[in-house]
Protein backbone atom coordinates (compact mmCIF):
# COMPACT_ATOMS: atom_id res chain seq x y z
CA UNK A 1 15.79 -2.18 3.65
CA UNK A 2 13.03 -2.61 1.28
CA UNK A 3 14.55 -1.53 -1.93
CA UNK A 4 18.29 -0.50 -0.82
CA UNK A 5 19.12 -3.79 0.27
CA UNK A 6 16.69 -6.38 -0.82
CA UNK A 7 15.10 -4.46 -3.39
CA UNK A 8 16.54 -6.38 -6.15
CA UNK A 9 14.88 -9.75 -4.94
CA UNK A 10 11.65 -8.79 -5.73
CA UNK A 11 9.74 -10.61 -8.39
CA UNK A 12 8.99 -8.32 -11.38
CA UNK A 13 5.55 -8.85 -10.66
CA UNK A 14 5.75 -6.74 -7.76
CA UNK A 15 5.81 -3.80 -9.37
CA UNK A 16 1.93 -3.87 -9.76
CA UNK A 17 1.05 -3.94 -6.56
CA UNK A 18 4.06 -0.75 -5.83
CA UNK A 19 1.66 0.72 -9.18
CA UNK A 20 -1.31 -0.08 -6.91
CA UNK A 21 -2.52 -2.02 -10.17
CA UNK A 22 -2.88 0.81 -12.44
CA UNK A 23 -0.14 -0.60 -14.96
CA UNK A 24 -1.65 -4.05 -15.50
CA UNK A 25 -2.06 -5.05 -18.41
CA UNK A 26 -5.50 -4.87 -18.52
CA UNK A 27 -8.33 -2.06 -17.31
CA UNK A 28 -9.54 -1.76 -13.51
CA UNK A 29 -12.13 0.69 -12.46
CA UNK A 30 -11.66 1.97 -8.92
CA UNK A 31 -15.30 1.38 -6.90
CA UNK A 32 -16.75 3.14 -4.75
CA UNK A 33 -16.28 1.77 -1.17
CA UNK A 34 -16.42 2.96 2.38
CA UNK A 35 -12.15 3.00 3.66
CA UNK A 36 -10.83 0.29 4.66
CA UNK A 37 -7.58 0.18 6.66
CA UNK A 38 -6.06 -2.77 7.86
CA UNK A 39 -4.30 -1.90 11.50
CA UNK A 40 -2.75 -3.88 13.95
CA UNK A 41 -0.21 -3.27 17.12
CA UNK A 42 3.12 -4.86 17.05
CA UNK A 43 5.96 -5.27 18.68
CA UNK A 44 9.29 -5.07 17.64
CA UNK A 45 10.06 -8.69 17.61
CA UNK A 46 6.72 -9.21 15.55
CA UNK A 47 7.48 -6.52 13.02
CA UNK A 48 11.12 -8.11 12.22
CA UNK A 49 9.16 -11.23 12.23
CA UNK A 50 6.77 -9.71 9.27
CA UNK A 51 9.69 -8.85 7.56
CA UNK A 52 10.63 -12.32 7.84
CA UNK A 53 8.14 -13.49 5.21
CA UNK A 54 8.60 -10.99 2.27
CA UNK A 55 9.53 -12.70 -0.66
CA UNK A 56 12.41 -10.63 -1.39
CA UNK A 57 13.69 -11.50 2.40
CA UNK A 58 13.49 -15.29 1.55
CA UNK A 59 15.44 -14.96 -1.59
CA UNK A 60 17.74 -12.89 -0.22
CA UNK A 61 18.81 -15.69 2.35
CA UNK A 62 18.52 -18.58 -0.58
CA UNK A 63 21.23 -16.23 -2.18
CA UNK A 64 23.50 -14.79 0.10
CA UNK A 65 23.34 -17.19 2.97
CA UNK A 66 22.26 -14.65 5.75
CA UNK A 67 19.36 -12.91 6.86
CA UNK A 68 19.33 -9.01 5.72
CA UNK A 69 16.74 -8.13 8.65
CA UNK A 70 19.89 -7.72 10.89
CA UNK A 71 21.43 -5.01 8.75
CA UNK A 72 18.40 -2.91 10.12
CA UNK A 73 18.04 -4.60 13.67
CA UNK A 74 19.38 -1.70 15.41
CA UNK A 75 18.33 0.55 13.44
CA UNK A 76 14.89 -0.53 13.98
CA UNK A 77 15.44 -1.37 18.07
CA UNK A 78 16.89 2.44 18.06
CA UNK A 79 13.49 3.95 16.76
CA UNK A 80 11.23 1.91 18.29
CA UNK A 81 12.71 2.10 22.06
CA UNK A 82 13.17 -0.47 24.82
CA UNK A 83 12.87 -3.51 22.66
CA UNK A 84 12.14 -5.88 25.96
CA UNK A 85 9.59 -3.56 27.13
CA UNK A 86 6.91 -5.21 24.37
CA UNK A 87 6.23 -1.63 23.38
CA UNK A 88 3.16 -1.58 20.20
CA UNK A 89 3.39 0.27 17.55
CA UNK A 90 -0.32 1.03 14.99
CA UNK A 91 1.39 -0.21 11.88
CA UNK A 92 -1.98 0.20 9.45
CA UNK A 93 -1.84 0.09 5.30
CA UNK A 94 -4.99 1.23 3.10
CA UNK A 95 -6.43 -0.95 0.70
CA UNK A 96 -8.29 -0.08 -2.47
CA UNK A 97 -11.07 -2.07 -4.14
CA UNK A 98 -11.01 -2.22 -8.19
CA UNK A 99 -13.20 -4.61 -10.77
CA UNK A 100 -11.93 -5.00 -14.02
CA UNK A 101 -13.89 -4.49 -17.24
């Protein structure tokens, strides 16, 4: 969904953080740090709900009058199991810590 289907709703400005800020246009010096991971267990209904408030998603309804998470609703419920069961999934994303110059 992300870029075949909403992809083009995207600010351009999103591109930096897809760059993980490298190509702004100014310098940033990675630090040293201990990892950090952000991590959390969701259900289905709360990951379509996350999709819910990506920019892209919200333009994409302004636009076209419909919501694009249910082009991948089954898809989704398919991978993820018994939807009513309130199965969790670890969704987790890394995080980086820069300073610029």
């Amino acid at each position: 969904m992300y870029e075949p289907i909403v992809g083009a709703y995207w600010p351009p400005e999103r591109r930096y953080v897809e760059e993980q800020c490298w190509t702004l246009p100014f310098t940033l010096n990675e630090l040293a740090a201990p990892e950090f991971v952000m991590k959390a267990d969701w259900t289905l209904a709360q990951l379509i709900g996350y999709l819910g408030t990506w920019s892209d998603i919200q333009r994409y309804r302004q636009d076209c009058g419909a919501d694009p998470s249910v082009l991948i609703t089954d898809e989704l419920t398919s991978a993820w199991g018994d939807a009513a069961s309130c199965a969790m999934a670890a969704v987790s994303a890394g995080l980086t810590v820069r300073e610029s110059d």
